[in-house]
N, C-alpha and C. Protein backbone atom coordinates (compact mmCIF):
# COMPACT_ATOMS: atom_id res chain seq x y z
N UNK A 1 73.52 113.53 24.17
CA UNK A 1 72.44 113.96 23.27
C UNK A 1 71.26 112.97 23.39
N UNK A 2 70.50 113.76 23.59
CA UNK A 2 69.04 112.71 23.94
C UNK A 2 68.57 112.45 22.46
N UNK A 3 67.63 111.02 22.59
CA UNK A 3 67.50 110.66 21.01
C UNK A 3 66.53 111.33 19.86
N UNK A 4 65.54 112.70 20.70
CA UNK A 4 64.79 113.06 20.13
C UNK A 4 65.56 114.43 19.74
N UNK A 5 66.41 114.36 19.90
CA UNK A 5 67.32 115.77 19.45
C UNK A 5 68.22 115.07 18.75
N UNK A 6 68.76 113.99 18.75
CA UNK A 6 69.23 112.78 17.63
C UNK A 6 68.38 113.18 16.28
N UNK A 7 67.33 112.77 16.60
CA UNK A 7 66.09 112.88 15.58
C UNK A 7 66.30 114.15 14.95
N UNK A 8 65.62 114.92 15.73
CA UNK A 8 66.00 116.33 14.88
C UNK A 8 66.76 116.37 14.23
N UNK A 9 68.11 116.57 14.59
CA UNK A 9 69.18 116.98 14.24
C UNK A 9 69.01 116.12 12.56
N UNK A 10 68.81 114.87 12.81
CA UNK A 10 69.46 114.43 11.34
C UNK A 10 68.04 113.68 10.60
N UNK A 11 66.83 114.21 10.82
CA UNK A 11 65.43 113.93 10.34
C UNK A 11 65.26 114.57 8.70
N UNK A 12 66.60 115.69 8.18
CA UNK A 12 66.06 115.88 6.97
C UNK A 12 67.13 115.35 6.24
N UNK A 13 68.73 114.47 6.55
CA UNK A 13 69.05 113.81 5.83
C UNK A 13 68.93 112.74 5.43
N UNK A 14 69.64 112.66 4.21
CA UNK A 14 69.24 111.69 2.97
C UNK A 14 69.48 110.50 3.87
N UNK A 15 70.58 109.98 4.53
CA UNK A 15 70.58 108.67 5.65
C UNK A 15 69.46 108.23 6.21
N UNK A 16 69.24 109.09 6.84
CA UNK A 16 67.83 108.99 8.04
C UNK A 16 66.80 108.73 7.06
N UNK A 17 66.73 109.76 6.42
CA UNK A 17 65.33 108.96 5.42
C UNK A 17 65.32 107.55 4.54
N UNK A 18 66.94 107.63 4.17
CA UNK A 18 66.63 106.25 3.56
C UNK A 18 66.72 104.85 4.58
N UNK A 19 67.23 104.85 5.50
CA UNK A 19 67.63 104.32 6.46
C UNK A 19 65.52 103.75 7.35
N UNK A 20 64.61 105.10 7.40
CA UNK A 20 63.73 104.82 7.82
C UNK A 20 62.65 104.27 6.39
N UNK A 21 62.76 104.84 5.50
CA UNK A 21 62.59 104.09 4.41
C UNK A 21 62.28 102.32 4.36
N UNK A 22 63.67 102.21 4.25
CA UNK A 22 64.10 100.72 4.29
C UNK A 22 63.30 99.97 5.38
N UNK A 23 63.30 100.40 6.97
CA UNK A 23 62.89 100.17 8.06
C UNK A 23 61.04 99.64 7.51
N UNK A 24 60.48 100.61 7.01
CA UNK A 24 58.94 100.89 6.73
C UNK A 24 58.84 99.85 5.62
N UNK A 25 59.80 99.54 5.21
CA UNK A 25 59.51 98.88 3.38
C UNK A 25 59.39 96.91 4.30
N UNK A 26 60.54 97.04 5.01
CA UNK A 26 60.68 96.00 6.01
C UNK A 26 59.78 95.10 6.38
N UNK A 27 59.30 96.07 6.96
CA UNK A 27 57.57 96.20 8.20
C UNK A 27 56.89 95.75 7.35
N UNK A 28 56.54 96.60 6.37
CA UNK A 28 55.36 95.75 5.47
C UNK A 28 55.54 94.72 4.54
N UNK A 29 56.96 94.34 3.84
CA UNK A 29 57.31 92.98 3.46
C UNK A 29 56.64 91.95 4.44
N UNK A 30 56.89 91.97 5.76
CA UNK A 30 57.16 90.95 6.63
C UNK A 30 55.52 90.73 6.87
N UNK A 31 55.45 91.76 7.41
CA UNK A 31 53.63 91.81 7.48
C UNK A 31 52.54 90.92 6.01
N UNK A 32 53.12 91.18 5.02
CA UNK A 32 52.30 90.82 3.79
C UNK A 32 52.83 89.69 3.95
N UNK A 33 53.76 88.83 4.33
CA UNK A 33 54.25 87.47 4.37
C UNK A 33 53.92 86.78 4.89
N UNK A 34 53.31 87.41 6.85
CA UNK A 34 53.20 87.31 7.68
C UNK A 34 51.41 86.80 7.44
N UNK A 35 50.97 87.47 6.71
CA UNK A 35 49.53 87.28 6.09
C UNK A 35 49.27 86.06 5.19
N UNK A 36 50.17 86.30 4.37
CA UNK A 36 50.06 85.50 3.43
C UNK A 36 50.19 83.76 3.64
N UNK A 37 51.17 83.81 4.33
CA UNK A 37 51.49 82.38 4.88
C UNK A 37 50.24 81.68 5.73
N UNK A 38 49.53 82.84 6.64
CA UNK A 38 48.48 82.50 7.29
C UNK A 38 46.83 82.07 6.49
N UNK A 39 47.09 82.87 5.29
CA UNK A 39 45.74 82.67 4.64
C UNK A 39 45.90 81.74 3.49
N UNK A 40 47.40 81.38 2.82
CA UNK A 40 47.54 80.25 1.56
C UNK A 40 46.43 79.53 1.75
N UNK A 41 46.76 78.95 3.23
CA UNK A 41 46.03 76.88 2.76
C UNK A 41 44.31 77.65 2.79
N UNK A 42 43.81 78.42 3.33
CA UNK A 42 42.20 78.49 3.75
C UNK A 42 41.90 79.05 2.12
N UNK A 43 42.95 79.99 1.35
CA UNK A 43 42.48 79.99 -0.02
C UNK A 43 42.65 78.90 -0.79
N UNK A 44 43.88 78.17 -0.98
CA UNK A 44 43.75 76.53 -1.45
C UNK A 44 42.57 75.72 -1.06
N UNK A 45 42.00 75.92 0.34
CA UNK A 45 40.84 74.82 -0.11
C UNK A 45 39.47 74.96 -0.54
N UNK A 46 39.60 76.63 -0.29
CA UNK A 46 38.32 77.29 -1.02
C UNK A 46 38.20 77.11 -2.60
N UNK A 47 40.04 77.37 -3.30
CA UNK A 47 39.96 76.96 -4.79
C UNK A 47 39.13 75.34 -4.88
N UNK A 48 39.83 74.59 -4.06
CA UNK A 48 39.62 73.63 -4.43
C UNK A 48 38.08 73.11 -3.79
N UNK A 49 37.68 73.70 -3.11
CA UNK A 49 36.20 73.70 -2.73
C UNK A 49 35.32 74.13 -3.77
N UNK A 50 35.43 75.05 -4.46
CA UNK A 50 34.96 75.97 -5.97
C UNK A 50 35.11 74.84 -7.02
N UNK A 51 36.45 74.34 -7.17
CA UNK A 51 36.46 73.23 -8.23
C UNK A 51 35.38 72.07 -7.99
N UNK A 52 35.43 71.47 -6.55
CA UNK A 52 34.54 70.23 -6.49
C UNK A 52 33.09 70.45 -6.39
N UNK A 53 32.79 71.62 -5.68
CA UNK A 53 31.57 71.95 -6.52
C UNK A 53 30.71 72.30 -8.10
N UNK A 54 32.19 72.94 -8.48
CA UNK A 54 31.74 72.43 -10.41
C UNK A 54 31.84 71.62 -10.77
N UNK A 55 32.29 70.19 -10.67
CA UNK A 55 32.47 69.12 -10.76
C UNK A 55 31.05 68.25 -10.47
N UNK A 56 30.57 68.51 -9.07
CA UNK A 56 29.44 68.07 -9.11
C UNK A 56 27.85 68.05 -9.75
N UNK A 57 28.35 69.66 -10.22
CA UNK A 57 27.34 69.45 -11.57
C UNK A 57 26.93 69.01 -12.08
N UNK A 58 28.03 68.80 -12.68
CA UNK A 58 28.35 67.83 -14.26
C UNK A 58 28.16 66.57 -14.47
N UNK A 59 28.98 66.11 -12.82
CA UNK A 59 29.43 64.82 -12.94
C UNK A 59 28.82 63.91 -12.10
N UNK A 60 28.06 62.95 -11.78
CA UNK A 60 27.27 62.34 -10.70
C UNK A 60 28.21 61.72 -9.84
N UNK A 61 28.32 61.62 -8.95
CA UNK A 61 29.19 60.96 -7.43
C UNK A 61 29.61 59.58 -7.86
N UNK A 62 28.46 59.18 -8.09
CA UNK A 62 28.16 57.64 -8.44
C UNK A 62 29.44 57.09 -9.66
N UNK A 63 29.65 58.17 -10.68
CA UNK A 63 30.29 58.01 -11.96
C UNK A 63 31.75 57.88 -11.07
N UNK A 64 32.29 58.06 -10.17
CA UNK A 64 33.72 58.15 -10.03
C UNK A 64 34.24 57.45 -8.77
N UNK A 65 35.24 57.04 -8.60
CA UNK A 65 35.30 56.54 -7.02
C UNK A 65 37.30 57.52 -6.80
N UNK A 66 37.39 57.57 -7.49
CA UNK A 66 39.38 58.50 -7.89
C UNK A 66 38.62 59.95 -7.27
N UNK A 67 39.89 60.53 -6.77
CA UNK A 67 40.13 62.23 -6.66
C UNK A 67 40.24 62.98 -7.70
N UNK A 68 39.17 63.49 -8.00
CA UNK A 68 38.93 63.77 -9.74
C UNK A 68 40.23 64.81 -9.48
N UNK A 69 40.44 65.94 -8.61
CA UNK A 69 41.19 66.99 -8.51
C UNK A 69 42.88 66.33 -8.91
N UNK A 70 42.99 65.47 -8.82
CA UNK A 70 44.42 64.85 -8.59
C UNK A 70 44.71 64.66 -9.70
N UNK A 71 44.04 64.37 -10.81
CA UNK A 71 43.82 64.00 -12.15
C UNK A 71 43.97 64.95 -13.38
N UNK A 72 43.90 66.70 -12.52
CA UNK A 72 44.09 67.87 -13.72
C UNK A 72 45.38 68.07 -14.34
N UNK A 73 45.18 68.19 -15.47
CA UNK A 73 46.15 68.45 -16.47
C UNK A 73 45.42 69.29 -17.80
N UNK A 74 46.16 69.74 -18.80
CA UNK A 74 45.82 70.82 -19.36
C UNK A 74 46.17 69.79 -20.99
N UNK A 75 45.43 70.42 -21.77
CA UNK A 75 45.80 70.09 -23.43
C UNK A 75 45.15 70.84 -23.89
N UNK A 76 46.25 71.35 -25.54
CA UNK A 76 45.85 72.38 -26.47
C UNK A 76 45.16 71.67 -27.62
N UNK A 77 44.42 72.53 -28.28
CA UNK A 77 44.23 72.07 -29.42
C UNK A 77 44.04 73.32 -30.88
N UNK A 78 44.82 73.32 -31.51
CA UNK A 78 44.59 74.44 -32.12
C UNK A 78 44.48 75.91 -31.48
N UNK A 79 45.01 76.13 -30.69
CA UNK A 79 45.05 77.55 -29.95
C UNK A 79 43.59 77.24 -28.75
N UNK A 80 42.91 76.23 -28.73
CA UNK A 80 42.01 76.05 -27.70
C UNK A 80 42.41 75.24 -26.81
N UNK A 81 42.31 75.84 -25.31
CA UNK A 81 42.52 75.02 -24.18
C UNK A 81 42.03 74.92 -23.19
N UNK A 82 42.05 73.59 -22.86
CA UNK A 82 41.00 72.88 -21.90
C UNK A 82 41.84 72.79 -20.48
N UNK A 83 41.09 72.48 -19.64
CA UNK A 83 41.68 71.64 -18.29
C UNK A 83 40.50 70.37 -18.28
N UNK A 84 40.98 69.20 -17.98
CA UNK A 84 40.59 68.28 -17.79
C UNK A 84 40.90 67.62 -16.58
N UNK A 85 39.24 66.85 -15.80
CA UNK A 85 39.75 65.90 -14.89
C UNK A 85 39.60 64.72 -15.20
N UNK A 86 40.15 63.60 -14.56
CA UNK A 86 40.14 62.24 -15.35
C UNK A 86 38.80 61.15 -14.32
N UNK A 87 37.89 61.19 -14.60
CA UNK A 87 37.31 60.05 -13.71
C UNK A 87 37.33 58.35 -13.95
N UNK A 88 37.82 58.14 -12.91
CA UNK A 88 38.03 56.88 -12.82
C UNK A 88 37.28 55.88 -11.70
N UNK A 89 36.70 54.39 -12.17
CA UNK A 89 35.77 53.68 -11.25
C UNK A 89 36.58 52.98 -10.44
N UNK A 90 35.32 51.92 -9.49
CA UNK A 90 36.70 51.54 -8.69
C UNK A 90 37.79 51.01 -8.78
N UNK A 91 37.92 50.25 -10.32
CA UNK A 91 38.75 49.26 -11.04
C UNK A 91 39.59 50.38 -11.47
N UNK A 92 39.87 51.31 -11.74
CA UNK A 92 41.25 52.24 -12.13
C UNK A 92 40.50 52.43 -13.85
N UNK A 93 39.39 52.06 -13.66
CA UNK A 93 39.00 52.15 -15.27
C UNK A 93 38.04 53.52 -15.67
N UNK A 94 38.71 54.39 -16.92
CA UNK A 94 37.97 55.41 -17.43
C UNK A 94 36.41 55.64 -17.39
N UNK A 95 35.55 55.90 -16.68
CA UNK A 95 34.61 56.16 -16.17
C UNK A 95 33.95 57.64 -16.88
N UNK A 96 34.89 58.92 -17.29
CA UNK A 96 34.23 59.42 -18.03
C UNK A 96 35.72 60.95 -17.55
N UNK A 97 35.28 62.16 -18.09
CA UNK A 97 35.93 63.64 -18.01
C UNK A 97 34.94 64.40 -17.57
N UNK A 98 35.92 65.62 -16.74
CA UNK A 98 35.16 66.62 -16.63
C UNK A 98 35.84 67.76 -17.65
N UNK A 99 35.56 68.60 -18.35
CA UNK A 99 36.08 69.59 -19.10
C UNK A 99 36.00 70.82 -18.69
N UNK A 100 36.83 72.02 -18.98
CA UNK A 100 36.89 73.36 -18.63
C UNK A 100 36.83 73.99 -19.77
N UNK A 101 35.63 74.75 -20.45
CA UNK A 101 35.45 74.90 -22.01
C UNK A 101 35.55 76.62 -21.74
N UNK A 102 36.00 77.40 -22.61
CA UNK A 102 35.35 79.02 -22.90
C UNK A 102 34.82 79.02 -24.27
N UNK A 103 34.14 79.84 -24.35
CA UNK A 103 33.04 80.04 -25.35
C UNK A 103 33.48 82.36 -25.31
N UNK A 104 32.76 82.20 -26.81
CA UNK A 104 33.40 83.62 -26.59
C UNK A 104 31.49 84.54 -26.87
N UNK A 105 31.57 85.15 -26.02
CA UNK A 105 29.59 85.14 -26.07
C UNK A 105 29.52 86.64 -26.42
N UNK A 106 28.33 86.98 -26.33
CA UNK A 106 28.24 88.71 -26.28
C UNK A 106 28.82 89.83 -26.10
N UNK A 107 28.96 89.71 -25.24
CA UNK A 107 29.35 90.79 -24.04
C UNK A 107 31.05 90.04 -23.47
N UNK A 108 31.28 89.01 -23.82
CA UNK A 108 32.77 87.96 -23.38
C UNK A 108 32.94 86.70 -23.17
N UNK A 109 33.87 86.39 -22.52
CA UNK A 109 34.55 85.44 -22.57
C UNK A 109 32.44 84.44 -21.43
N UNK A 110 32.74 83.03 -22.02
CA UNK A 110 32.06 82.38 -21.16
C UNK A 110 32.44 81.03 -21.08
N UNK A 111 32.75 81.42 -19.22
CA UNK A 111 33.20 79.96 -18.69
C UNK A 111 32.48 78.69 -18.44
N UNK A 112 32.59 77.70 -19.15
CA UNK A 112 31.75 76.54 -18.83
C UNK A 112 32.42 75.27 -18.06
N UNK A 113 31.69 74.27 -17.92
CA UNK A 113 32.07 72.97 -17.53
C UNK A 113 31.29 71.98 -17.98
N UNK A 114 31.94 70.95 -18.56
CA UNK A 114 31.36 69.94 -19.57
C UNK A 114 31.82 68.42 -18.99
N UNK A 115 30.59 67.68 -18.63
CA UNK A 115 31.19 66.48 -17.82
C UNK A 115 30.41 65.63 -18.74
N UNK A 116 31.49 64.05 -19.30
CA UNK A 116 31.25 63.24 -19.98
C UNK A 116 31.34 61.93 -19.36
N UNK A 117 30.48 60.87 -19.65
CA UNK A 117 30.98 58.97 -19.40
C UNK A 117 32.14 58.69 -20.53
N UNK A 118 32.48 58.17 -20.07
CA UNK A 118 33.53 57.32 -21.26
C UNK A 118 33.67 57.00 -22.64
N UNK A 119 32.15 56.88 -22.56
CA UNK A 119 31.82 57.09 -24.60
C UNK A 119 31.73 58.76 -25.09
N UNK A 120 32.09 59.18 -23.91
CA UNK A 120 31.98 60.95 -24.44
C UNK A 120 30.40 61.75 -24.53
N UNK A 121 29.58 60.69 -23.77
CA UNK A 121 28.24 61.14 -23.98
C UNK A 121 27.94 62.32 -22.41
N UNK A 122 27.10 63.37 -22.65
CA UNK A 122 27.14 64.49 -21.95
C UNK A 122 26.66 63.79 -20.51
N UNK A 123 26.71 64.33 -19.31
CA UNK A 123 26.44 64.02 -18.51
C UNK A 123 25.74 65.27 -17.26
N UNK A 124 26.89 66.44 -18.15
CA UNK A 124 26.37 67.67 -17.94
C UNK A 124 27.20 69.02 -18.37
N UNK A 125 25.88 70.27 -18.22
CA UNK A 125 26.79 71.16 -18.94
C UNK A 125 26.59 72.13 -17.91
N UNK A 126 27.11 73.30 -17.27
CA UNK A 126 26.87 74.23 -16.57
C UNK A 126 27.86 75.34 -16.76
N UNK A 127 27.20 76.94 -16.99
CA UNK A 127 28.08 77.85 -16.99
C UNK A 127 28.67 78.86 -15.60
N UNK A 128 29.96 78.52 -15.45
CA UNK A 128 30.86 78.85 -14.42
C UNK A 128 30.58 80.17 -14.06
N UNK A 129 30.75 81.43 -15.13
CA UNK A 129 30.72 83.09 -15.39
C UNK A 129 30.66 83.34 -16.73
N UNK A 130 30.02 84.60 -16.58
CA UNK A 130 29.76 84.94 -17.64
C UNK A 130 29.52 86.33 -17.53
N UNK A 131 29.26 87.12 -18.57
CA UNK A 131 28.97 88.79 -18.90
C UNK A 131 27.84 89.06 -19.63
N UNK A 132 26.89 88.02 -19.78
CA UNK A 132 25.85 88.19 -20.97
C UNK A 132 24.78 89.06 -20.40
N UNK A 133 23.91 89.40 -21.58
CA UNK A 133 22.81 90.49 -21.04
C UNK A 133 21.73 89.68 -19.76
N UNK A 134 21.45 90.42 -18.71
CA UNK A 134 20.72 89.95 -18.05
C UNK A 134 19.12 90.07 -18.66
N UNK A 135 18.53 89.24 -18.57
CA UNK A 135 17.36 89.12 -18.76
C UNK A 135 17.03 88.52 -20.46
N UNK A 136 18.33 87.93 -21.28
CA UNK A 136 18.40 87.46 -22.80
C UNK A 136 19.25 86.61 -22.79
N UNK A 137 20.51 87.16 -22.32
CA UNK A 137 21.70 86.25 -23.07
C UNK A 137 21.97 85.31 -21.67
N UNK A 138 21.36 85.81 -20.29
CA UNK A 138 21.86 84.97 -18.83
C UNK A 138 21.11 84.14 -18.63
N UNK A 139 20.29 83.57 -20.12
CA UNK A 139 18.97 81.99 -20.06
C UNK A 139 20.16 80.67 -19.86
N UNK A 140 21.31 81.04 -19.94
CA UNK A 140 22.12 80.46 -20.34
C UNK A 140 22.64 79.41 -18.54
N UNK A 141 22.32 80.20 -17.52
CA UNK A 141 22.54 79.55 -16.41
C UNK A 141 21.09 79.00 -15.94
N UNK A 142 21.33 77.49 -15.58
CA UNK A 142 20.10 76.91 -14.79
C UNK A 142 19.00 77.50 -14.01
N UNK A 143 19.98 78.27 -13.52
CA UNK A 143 19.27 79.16 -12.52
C UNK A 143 17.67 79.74 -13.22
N UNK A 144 18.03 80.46 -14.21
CA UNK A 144 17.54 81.37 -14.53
C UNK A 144 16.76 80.69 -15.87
N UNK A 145 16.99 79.58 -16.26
CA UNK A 145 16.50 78.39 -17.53
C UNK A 145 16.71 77.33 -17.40
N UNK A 146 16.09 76.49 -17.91
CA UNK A 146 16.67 74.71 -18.24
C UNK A 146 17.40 74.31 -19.58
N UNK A 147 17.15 75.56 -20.06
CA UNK A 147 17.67 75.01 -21.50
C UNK A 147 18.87 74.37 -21.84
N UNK A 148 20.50 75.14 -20.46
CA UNK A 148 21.29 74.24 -20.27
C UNK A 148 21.55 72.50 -20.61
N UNK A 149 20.29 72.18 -19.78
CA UNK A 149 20.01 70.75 -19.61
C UNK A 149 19.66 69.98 -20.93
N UNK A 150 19.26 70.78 -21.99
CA UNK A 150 19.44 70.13 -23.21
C UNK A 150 20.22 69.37 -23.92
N UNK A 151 21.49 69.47 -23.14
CA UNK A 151 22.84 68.96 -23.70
C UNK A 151 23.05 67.10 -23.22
N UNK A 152 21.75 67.44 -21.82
CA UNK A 152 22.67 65.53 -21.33
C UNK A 152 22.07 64.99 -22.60
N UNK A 153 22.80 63.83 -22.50
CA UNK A 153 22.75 62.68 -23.33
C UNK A 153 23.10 62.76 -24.56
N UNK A 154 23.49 64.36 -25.37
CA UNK A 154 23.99 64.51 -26.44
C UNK A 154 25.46 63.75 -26.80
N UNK A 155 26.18 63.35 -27.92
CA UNK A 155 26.92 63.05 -28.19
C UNK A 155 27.37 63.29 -29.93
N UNK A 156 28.66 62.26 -29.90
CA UNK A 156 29.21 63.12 -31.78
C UNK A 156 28.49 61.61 -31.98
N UNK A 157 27.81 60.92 -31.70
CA UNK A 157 27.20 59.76 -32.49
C UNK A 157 25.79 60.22 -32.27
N UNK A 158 25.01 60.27 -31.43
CA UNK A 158 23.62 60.61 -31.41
C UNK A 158 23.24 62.07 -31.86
N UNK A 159 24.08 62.95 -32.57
CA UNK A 159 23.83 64.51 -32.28
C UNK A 159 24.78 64.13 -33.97
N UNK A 160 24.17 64.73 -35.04
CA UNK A 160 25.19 64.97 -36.03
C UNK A 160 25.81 66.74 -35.99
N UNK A 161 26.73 66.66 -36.93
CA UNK A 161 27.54 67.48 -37.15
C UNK A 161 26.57 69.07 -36.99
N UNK A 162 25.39 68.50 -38.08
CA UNK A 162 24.88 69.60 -38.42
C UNK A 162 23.37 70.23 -37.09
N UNK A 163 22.93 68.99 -36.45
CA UNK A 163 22.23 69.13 -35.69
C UNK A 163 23.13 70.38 -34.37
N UNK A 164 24.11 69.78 -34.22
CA UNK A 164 24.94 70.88 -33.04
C UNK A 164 24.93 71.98 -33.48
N UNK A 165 23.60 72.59 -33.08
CA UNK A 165 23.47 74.30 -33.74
C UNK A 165 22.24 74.42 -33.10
N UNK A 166 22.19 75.88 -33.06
CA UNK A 166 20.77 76.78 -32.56
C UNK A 166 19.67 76.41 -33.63
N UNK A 167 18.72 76.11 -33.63
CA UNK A 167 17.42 76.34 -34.68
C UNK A 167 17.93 77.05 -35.85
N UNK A 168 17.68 78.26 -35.04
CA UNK A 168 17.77 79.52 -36.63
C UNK A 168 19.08 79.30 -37.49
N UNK A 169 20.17 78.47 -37.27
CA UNK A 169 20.94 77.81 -37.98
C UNK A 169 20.92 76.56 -38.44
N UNK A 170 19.93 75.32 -38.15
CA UNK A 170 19.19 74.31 -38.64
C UNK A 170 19.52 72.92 -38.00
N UNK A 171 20.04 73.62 -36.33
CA UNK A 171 20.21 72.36 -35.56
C UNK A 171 19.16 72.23 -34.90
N UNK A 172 19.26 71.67 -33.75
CA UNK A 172 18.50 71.27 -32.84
C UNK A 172 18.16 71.89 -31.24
N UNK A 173 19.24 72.82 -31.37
CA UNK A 173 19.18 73.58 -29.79
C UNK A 173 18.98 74.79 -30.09
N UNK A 174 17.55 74.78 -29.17
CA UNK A 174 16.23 76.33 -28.93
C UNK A 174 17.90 77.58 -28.94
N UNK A 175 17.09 78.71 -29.72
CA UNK A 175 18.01 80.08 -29.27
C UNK A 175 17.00 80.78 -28.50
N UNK A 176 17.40 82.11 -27.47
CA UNK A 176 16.56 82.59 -26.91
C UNK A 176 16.10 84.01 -27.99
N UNK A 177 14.36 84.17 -27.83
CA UNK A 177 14.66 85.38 -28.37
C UNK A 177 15.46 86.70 -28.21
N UNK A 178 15.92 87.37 -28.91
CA UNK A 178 16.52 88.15 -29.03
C UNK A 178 18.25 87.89 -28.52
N UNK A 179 18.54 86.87 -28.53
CA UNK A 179 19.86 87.13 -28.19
C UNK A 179 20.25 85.26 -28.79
N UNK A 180 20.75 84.88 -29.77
CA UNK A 180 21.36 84.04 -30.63
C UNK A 180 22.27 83.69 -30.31
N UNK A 181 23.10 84.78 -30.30
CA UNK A 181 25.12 84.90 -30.08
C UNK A 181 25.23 83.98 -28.99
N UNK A 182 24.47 84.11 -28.09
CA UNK A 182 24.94 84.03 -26.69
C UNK A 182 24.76 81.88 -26.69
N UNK A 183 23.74 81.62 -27.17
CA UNK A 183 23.56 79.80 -27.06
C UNK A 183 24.03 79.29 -28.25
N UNK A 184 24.23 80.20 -28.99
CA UNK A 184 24.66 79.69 -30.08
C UNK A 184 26.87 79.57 -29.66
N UNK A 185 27.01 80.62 -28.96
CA UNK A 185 28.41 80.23 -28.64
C UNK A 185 28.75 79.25 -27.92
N UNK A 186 27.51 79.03 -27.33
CA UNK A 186 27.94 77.59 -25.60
C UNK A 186 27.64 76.81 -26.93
N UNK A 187 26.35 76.21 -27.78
CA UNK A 187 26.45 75.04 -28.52
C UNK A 187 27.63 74.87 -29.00
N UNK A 188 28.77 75.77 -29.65
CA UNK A 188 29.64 75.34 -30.58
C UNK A 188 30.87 75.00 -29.66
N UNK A 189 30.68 75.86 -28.65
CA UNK A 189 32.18 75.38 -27.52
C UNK A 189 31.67 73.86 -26.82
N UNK A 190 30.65 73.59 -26.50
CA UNK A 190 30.62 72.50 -26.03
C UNK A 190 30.88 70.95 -27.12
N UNK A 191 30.52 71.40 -28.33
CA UNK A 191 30.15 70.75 -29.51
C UNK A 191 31.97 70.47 -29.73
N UNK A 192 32.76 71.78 -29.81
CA UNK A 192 34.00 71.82 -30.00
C UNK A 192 35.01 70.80 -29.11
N UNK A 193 34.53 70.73 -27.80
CA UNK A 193 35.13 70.10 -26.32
C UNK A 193 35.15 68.58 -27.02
N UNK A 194 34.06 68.75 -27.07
CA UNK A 194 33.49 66.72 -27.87
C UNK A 194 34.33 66.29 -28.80
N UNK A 195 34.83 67.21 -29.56
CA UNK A 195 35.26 66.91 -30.84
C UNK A 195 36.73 67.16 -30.55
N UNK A 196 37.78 67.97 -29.61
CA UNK A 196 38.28 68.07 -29.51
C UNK A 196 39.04 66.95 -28.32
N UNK A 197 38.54 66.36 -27.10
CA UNK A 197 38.27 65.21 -26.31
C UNK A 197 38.43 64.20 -27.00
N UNK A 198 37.43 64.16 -28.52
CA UNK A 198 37.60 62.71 -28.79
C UNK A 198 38.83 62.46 -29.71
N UNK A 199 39.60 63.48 -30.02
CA UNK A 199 40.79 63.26 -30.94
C UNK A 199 41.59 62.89 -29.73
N UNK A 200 41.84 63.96 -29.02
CA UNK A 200 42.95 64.01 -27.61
C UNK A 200 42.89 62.20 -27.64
N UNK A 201 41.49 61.65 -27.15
CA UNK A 201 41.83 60.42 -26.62
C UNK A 201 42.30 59.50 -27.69
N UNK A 202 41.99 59.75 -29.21
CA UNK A 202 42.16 58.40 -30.27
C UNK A 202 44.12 58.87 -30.19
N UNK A 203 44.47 59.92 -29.94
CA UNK A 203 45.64 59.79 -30.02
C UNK A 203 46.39 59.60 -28.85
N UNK A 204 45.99 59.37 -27.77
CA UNK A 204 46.87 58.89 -26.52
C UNK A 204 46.62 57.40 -26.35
């Protein structure tokens, strides 16, 4: 019996089909593995290419001489959570953080990054993503405003409690017209990071 009359013969039982089934399920396990293994490390260093470019934002070159990346670790605080990197000078000595803040804005969730010196004073603020209205609530990236940049040099000693607020609430940081929600959520998440950073550290 030749194998294409093999075929025939037993192409509509349940064997053969599950049998070629299995065969096909095989193929493409191996294949997606076969992929996967090949592309891990080039996506690992793109993550980590993405990270050290937010990092540089924030954080000046000069401030660190450590592998800030080597340094991440995570802490809660009240249902809020951060990722933190640790910068360190050349002496192994605290030099300052970088922070991973969300803010909850308009339109969603907004990702920031908050880089501090050692006394916790800003060094920089920049937003990662976001969903806000274009042309109101997206003043919020450099790109597109400076107002970002309002934040260096702020701190919980030079900046009081009540100053960390938009104007039209009786702080000190401009809101854009027509859209409040949106700087008024980065002031309080960044304001929050500070305040939340500086407990983390009085208790470690």
């Amino acid at each position: 019996m030749s194998s294409s009359t093999w075929v025939e013969k037993h192409i509509n039982s349940n064997v053969y089909q599950s049998v070629s089934l299995a065969i096909a399920v095989g193929i493409s396990a191996a294949l997606l593995l076969g992929l996967n293994t090949i592309t891990e490390p080039a996506i690992a260093e793109r993550v980590k290419e993405d990270k050290l470019a937010a990092i540089d934002l924030v954080m000046p070159a000069e401030n660190y001489a450590n592998a800030l990346l080597d340094t991440e670790h995570d802490f809660d605080v009240d249902g809020r959570h951060y990722t933190v990197y640790n910068a360190l000078d050349e002496n192994g000595v605290a030099s300052g953080y970088v922070v991973q803040v969300s803010a909850n804005g308009y339109s969603g969730e907004i990702k920031l990054v908050v880089g501090v010196d050692a006394r916790l004073s800003i060094t920089g603020v920049r937003v990662l993503s976001h969903s806000e209205t274009p042309g109101l609530g997206d003043k919020i990236e450099v790109e597109k405003n400076p107002w970002v940049l309002s934040f260096n040099g702020k701190d919980l000693n030079n900046t009081t409690t009540k100053q960390w607020a938009v104007k039209k609430d009786g702080g000190q940081f401009d809101q854009f017209t027509g859209a409040t929600i949106t700087p008024r959520a980065v002031v309080n998440a960044v304001h929050q990071a500070l305040l939340d950073l500086n407990t983390q550290q009085q208790g470690s």
